[in-house]
Structures are given as structure tokens and as C-alpha cells.
C-alpha atoms as a PDB file:
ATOM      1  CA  UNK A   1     211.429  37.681  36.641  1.00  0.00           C
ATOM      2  CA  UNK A   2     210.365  36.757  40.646  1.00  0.00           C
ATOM      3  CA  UNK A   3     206.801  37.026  41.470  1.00  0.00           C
ATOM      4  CA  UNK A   4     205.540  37.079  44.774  1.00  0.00           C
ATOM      5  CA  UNK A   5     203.190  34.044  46.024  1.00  0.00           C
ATOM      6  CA  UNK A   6     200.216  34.500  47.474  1.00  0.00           C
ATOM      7  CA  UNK A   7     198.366  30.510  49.185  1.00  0.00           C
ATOM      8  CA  UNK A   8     194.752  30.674  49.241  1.00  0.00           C
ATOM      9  CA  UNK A   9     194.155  29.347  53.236  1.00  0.00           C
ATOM     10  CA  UNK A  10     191.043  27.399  52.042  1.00  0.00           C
ATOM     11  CA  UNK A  11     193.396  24.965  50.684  1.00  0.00           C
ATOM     12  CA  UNK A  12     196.246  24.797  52.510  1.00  0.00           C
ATOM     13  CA  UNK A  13     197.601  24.521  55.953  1.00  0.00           C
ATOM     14  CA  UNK A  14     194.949  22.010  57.112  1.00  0.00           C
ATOM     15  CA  UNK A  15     197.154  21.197  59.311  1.00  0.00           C
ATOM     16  CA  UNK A  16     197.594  23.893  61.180  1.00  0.00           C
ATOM     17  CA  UNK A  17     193.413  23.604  62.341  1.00  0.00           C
ATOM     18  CA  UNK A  18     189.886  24.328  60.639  1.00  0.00           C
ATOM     19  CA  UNK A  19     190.253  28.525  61.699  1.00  0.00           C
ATOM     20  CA  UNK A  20     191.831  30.394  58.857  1.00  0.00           C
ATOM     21  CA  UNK A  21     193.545  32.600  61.386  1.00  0.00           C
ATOM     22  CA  UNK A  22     195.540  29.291  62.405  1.00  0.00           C
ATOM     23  CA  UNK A  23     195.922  28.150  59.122  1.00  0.00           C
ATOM     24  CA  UNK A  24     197.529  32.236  58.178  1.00  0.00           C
ATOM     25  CA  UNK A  25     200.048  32.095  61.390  1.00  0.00           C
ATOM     26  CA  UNK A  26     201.152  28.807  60.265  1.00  0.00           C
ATOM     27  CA  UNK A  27     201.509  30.384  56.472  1.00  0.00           C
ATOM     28  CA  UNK A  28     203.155  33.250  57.620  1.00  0.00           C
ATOM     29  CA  UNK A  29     205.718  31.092  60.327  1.00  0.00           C
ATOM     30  CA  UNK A  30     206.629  29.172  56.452  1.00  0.00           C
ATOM     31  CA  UNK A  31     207.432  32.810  55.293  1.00  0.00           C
ATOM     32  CA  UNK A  32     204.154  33.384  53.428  1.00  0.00           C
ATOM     33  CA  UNK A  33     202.829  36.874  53.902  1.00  0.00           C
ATOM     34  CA  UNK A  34     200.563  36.945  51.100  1.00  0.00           C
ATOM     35  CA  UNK A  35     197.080  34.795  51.823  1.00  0.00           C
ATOM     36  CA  UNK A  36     193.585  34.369  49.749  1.00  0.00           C
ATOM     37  CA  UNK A  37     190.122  33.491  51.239  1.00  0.00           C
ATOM     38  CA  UNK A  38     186.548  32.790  49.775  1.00  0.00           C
ATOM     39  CA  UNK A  39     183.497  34.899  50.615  1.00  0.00           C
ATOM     40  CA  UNK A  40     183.995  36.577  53.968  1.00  0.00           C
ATOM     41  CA  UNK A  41     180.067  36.116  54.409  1.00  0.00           C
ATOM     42  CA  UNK A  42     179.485  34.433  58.055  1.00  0.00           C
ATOM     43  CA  UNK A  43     183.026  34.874  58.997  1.00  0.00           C
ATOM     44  CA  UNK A  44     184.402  36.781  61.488  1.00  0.00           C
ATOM     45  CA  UNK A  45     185.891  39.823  60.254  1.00  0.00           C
ATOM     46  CA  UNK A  46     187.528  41.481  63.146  1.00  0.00           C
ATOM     47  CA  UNK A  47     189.501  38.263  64.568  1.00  0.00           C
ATOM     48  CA  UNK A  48     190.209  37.734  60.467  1.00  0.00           C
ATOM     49  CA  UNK A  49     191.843  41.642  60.167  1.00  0.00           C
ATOM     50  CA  UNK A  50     193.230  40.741  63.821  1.00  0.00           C
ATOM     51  CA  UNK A  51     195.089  37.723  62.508  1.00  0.00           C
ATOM     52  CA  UNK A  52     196.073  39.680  59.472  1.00  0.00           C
ATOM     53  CA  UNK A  53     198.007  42.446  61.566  1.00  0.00           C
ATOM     54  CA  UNK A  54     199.252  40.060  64.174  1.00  0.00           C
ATOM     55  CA  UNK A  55     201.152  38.085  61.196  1.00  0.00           C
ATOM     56  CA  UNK A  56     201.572  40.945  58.945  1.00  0.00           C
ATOM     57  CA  UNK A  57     200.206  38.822  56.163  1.00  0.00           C
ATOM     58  CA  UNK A  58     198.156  40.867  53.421  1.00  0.00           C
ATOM     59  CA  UNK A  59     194.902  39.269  51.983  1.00  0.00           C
ATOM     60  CA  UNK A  60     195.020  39.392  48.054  1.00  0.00           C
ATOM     61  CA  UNK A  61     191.358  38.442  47.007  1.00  0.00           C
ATOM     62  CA  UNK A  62     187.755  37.177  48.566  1.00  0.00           C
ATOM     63  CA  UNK A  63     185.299  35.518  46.585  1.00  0.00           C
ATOM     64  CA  UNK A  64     181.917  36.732  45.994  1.00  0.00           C
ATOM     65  CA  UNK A  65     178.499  34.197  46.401  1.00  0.00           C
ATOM     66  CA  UNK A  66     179.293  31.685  43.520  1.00  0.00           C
ATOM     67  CA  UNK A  67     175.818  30.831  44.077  1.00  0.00           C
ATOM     68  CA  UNK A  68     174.188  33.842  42.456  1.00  0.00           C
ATOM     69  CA  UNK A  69     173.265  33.494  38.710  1.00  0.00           C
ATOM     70  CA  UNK A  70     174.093  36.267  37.264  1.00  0.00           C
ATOM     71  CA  UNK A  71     172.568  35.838  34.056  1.00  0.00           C
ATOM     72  CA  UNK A  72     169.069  36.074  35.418  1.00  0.00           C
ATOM     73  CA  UNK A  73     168.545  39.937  35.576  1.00  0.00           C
ATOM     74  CA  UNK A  74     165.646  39.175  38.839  1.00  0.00           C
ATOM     75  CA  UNK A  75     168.896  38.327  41.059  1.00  0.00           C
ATOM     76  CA  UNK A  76     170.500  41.632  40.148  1.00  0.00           C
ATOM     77  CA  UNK A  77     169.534  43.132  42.838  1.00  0.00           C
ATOM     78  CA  UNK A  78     170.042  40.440  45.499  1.00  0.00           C
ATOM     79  CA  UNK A  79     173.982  40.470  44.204  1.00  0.00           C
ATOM     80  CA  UNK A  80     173.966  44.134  44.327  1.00  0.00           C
ATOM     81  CA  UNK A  81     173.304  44.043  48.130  1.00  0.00           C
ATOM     82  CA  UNK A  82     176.079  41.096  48.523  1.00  0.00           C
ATOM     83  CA  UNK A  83     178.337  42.605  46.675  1.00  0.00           C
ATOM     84  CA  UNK A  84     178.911  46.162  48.648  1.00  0.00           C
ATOM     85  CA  UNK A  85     178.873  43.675  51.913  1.00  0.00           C
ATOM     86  CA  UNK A  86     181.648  41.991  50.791  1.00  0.00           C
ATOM     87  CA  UNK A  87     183.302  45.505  49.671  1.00  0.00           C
ATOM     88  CA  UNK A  88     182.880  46.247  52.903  1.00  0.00           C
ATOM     89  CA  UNK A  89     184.382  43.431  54.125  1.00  0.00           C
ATOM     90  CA  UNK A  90     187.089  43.432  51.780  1.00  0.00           C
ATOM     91  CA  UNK A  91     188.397  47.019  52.809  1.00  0.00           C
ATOM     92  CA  UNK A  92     187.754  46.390  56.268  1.00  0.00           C
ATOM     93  CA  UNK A  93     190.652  43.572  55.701  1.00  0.00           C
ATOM     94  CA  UNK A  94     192.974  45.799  53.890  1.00  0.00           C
ATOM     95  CA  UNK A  95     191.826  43.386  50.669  1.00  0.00           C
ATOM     96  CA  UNK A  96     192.371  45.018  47.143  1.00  0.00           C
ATOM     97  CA  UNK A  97     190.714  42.173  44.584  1.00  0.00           C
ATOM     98  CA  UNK A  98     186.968  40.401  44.483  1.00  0.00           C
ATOM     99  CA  UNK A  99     186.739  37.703  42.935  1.00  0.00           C
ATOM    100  CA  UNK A 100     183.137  37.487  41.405  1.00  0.00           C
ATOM    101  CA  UNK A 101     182.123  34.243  39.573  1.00  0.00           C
ATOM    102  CA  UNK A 102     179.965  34.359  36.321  1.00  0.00           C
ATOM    103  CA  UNK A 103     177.010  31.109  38.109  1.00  0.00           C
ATOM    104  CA  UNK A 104     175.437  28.638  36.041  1.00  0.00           C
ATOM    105  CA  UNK A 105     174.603  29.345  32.348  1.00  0.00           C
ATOM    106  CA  UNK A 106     171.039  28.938  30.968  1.00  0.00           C
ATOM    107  CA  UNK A 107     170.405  26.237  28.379  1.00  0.00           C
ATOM    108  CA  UNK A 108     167.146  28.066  26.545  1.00  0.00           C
ATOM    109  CA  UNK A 109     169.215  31.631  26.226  1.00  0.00           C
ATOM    110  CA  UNK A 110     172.216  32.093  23.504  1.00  0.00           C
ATOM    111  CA  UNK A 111     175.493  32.416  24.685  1.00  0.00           C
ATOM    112  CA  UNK A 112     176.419  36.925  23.603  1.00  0.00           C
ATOM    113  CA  UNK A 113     173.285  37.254  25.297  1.00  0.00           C
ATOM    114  CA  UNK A 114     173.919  35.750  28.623  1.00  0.00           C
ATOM    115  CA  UNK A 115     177.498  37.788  28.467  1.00  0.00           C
ATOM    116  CA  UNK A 116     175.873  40.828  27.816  1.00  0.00           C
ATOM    117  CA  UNK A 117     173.456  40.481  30.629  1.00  0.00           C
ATOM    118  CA  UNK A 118     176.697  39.348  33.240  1.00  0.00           C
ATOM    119  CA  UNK A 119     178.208  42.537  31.925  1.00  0.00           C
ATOM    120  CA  UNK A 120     175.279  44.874  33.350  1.00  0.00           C
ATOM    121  CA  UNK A 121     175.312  42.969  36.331  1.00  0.00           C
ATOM    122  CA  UNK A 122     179.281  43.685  36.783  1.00  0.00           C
ATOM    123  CA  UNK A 123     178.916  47.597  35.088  1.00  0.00           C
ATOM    124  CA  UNK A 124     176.230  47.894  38.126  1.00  0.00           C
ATOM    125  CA  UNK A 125     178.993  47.483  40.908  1.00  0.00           C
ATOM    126  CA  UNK A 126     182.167  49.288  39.353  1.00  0.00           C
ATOM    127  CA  UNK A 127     181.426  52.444  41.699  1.00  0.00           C
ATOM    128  CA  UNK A 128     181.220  50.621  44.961  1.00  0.00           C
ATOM    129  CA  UNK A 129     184.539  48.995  43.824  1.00  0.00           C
ATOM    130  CA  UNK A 130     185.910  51.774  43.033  1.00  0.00           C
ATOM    131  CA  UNK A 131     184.656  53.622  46.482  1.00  0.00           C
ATOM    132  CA  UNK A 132     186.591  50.883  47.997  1.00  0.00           C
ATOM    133  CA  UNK A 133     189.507  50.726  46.205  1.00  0.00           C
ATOM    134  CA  UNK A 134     188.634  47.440  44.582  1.00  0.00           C
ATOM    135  CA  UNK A 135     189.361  45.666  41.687  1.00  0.00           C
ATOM    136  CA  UNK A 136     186.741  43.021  40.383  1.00  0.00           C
ATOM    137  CA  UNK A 137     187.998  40.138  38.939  1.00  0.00           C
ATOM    138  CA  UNK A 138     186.690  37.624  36.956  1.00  0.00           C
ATOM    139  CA  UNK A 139     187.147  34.434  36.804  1.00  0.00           C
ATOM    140  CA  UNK A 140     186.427  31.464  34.210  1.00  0.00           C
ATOM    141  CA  UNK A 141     186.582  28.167  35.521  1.00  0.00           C
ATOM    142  CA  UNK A 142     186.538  24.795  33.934  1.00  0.00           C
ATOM    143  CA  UNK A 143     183.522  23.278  33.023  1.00  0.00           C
ATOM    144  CA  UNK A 144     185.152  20.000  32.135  1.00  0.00           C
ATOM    145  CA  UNK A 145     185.678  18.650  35.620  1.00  0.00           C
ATOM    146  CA  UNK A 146     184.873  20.901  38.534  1.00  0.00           C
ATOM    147  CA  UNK A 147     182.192  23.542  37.347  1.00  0.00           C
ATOM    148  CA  UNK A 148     179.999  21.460  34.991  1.00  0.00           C
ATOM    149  CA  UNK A 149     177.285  23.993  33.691  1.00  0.00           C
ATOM    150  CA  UNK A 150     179.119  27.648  34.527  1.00  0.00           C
ATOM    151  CA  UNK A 151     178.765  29.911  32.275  1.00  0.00           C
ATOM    152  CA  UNK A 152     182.167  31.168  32.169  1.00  0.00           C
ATOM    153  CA  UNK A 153     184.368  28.219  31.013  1.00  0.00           C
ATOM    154  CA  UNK A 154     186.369  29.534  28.091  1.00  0.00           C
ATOM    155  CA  UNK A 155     188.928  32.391  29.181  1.00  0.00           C
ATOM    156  CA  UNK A 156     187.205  34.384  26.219  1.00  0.00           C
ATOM    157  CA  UNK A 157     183.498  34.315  28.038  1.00  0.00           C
ATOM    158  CA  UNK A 158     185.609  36.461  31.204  1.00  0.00           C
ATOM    159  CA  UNK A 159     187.127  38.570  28.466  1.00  0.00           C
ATOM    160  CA  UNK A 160     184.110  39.064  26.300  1.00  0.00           C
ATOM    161  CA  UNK A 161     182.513  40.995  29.990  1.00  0.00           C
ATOM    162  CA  UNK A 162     185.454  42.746  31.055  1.00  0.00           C
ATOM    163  CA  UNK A 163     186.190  44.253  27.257  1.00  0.00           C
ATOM    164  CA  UNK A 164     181.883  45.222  27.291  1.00  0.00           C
ATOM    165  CA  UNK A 165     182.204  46.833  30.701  1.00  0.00           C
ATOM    166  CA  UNK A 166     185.011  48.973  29.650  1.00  0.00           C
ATOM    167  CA  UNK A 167     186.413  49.948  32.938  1.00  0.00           C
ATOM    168  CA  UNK A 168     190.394  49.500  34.721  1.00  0.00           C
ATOM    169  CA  UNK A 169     188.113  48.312  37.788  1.00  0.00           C
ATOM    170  CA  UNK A 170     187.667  45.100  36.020  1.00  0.00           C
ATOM    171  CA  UNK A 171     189.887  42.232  35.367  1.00  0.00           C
ATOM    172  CA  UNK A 172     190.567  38.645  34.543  1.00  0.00           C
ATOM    173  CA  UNK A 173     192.154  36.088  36.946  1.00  0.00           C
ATOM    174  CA  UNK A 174     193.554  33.854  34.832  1.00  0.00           C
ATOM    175  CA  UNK A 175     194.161  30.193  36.626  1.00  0.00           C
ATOM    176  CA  UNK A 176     196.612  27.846  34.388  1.00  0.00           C
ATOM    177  CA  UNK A 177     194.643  24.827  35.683  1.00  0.00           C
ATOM    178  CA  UNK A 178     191.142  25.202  34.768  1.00  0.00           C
ATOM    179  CA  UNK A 179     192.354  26.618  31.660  1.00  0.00           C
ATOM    180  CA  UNK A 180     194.416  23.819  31.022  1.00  0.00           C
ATOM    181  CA  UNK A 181     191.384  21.882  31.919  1.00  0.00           C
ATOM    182  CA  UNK A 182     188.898  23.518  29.926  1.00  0.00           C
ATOM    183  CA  UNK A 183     190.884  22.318  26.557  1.00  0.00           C
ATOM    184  CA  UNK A 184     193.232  25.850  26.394  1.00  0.00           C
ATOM    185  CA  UNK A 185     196.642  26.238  25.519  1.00  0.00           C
ATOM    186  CA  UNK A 186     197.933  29.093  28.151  1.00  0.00           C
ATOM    187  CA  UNK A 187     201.065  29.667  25.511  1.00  0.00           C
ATOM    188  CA  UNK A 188     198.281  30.252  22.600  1.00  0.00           C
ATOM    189  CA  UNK A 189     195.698  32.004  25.496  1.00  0.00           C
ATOM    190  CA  UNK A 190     198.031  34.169  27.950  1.00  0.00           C
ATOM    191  CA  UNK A 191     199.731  36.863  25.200  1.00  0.00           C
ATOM    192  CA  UNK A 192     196.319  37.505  23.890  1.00  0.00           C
ATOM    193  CA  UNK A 193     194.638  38.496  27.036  1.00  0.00           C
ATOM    194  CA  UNK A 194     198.043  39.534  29.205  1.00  0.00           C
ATOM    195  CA  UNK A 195     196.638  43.550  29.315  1.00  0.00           C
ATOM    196  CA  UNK A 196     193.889  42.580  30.819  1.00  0.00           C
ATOM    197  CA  UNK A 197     194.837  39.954  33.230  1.00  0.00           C
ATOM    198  CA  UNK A 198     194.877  41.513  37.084  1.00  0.00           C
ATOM    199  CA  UNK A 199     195.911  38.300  38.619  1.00  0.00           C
ATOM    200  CA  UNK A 200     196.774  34.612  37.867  1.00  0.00           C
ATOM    201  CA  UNK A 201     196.478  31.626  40.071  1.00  0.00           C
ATOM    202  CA  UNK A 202     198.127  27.855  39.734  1.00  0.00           C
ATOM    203  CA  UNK A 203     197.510  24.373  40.007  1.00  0.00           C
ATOM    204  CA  UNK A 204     198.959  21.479  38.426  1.00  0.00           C
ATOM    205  CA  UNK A 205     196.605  19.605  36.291  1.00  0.00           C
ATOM    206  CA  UNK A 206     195.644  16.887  36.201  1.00  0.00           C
ATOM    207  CA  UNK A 207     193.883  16.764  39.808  1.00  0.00           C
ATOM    208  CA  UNK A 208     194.831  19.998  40.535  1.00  0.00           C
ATOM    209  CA  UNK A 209     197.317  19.086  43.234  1.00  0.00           C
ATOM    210  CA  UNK A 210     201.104  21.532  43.612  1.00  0.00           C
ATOM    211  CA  UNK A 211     202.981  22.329  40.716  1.00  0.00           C
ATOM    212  CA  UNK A 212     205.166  19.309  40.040  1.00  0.00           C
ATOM    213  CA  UNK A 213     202.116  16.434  40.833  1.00  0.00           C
ATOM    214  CA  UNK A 214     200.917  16.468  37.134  1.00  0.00           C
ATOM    215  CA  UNK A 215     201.847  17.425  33.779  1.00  0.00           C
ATOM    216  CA  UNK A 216     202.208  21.049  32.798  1.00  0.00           C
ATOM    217  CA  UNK A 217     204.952  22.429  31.760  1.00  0.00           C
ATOM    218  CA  UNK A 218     205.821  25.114  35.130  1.00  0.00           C
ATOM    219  CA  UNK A 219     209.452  26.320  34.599  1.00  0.00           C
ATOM    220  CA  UNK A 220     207.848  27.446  30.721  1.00  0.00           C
ATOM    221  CA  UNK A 221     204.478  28.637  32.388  1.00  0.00           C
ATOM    222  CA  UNK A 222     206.672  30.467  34.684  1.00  0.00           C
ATOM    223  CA  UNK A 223     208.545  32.348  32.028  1.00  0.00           C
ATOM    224  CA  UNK A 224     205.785  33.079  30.113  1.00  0.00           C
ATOM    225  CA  UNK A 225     204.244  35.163  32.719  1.00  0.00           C
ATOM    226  CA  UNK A 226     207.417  37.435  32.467  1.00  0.00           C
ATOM    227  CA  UNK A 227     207.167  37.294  28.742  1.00  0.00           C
ATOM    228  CA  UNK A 228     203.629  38.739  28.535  1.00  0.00           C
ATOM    229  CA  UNK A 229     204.466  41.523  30.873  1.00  0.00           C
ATOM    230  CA  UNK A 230     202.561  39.816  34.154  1.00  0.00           C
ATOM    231  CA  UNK A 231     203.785  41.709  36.869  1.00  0.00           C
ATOM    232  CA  UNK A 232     201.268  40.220  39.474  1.00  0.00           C
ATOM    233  CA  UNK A 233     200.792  37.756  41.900  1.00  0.00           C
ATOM    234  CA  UNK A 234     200.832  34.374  41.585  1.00  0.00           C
ATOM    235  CA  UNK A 235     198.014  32.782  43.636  1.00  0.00           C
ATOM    236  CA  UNK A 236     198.534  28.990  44.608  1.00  0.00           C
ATOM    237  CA  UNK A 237     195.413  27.567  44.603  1.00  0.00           C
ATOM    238  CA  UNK A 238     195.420  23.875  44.704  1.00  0.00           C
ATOM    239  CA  UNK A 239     195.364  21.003  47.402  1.00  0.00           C
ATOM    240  CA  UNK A 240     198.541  19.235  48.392  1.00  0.00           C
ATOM    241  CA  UNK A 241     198.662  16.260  47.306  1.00  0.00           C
ATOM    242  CA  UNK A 242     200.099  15.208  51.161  1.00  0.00           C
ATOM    243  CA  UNK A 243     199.767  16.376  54.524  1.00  0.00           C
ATOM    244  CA  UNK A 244     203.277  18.998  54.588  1.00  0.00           C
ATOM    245  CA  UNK A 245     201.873  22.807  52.840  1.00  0.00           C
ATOM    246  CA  UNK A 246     205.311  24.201  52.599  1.00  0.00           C
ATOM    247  CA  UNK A 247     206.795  20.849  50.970  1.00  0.00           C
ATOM    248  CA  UNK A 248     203.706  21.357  48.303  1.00  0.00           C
ATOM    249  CA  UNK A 249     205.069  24.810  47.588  1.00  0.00           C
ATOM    250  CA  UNK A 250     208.732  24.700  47.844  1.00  0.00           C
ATOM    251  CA  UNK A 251     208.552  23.881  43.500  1.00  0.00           C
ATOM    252  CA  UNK A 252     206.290  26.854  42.370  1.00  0.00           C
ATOM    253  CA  UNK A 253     208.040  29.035  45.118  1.00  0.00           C
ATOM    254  CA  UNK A 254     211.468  27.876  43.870  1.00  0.00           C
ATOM    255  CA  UNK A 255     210.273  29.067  40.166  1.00  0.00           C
ATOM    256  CA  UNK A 256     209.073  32.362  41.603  1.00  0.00           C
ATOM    257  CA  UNK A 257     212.029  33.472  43.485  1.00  0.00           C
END
């Protein structure tokens, strides 16, 4: 089945400039009208809704502070506060996904505890998410090679917090590479966890450059998306592995058409 493609702008089109409201015209002139960011925190909101209407692109998902350990209850409060700024931020930019990483894990606490404290942290915020039309979405990422010491690095650590929060506001994003990374087998991973997946992003791995620049399988990745019932977007998240952003993406956007 076709799935629309969303390119996360902290990525891609570096050559259209450093602004990501260059970097979206230049996505949208290459017929991409779906776009991802990182935290909206010091950025300019207004010029980033401007460039949003002037293209008519539509921005998927932010990021939250990855900074922010959530499994140290004394910051609950601090994310609290960052979390309904970026909510605001979010719905200010027509946005309808946050992306909220887990932090660093904690060597001296065991592992269900750590999850269980994440999952208060995440239960706290479901109303302002919902008050703005959000949907939270976590996000493990590999430990392996770019996120040495997070705490979620298996796809089960997300899952183990979204099942204990208990709430449609929360979801997985589920991203092939640092799955593939992390050890996983997305054709063994994927149908267990489809229901509760709310978005998936790509990368080839390894090096985590376009679809086509390392090994995975994509035309079978592809397809099993469609097989588990993903109805989504897929996010491209990965860095070209030369200087042309539509030439990185013709593959993946071939296989999504």
C-alpha cells in the first residue's frame, strides 16, 4: 500500500541554507509537503508556522529536551513545564505528534523500575496532550552506536511505558534503523507491537545514510508495514550520503508511492 513521506529538515536540504524555513521551501519545491523538526525551544515559531502556510507543508512531529532524565523523579517537574511549552508550540504549528525521549538510564537502579518511573513522568502530561490535540510518542533509540547509555534501547523498554500508561495519547515511533542497530529483527519486532505503533521513521543501516546506502532489506520493510496494518507516515530520517536531498529520497519515495 502507498504511504506518504514525511523528511525531517534537520537532516536534509542542507543545501538549501542553515534556516529550516529555507530548507522546507526547498522540500516542498521537490514535492515534499510533509516535514519533521526537533525541539522548537529557541526557535522562532511565527516565521516557522509562516513558512509552513506559505509552502503548505504540514509539520508531523517536534522533539521534546532529550536532555531531561526522566528516570530521576526531581526533574519531573522541570519536564512538566517543557513539555506544555512545546505543546504549545506544537499546536501553534498545526503539529499533531511529540516526540519525547526516555534520557540516560541509571546504572545503580533496576531496569522495571526505571520504566515504571518514565511511565509517571509520561501519565503526568497525557492531559496537556490531549488539550492540544497531541499524541506523545516514544521513541527507543539505539544504544549500540549513537545513544550509548539511553535508557530506552530495546523497542520493548518504549512498549513496556506506553502499555503501563494505558492511554490512545501515547505511542511508539518505531525507526527501522536504530532497531536494526540495536540487534532487532523488525520482521520478528514490527507484528508484535504494530497496534501500538503511531509512527515509523527510516534510515538505512549501516551509517544511517538513504534507503539503498546500506544493507536492509527496503522493498520487504516496505511491505511489511502494509502487512501489519501501518497506515502512517513514514518519516525519513537519515543524512544523505551526498550533497542532492531529492536524489537521497527518490528510492524510499519510489517504494512508497
Amino acid at each position: 500500500m502507498p504511504f506518504d513521506l514525511s523528511v525531517n529538515l534537520e537532516y536534509m536540504f542542507h543545501e538549501a541554507g542553515e534556516r529550516l524555513e529555507d530548507r522546507m521551501a526547498a522540500a516542498a519545491a521537490a514535492g515534499f509537503r510533509k516535514v519533521e523538526m526537533f525541539t522548537t525551544a529557541n526557535r522562532d515559531v511565527p516565521s516557522l508556522r509562516a513558512a509552513l502556510d506559505a509552502t503548505g507543508c504540514e509539520l508531523v512531529s517536534v522533539v521534546t529536551d532529550p536532555r531531561i532524565q526522566l528516570v530521576m523523579e526531581a526533574n519531573h517537574d522541570a519536564f512538566r513545564t517543557m513539555f506544555e511549552a512545546a505543546a504549545k508550540d506544537a499546536a501553534a504549528l498545526g503539529c499533531r505528534n511529540i516526540v519525547v525521549p526516555s534520557g540516560s538510564a541509571v546504572p545503580y537502579m533496576k531496569r522495571p523500575v526505571q520504566l515504571a518511573i518514565v511511565a509517571k513522568a509520561i501519565a503526568s502530561v497525557v492531559s496537556v496532550a490531549e488539550a492540544h490535540g497531541l499524541t506523545i510518542l516514544l521513541e527507543p533509540v539505539n544504544t549500540r552506536m549513537d545513544h550509548p547509555g539511553v535508557l530506552f534501547g530495546m523497542t520493548e523498554d518504549a512498549v513496556n511505558v506506553i502499555e503501563a500508561v494505558n492511554s490512545p495519547r501515547v505511542r511508539l515511533l518505531y525507526d527501522i534503523y536504530h532497531s536494526i542497530t540495536e540487534g532487532e529483527d523488525p520482521f520478528a519486532v514490527l507484528p508484535k507491537v504494530a497496534h501500538l505503533v503511531g509512527h515509523v521513521q527510516v534510515a538505512d543501516a549501516p551509517g544511517r545514510g538513504e534507503p539503498g546506502s546500506g544493507t536492509a532489506d527496503w522493498p520487504a520493510l516496505i511491505a511489511l508495514l502494509g502487512k501489519v496494518g501501518y497506515t502512517g507516515i513514514v518519516g525519513a530520517e537519515f543524512t544523505p550520503t551526498g550533497s542532492d536531498t531529492p536524489a537521497a529520497l527518490a528510492y524510499i519515495r519510489q517504494l512508497c508511492a
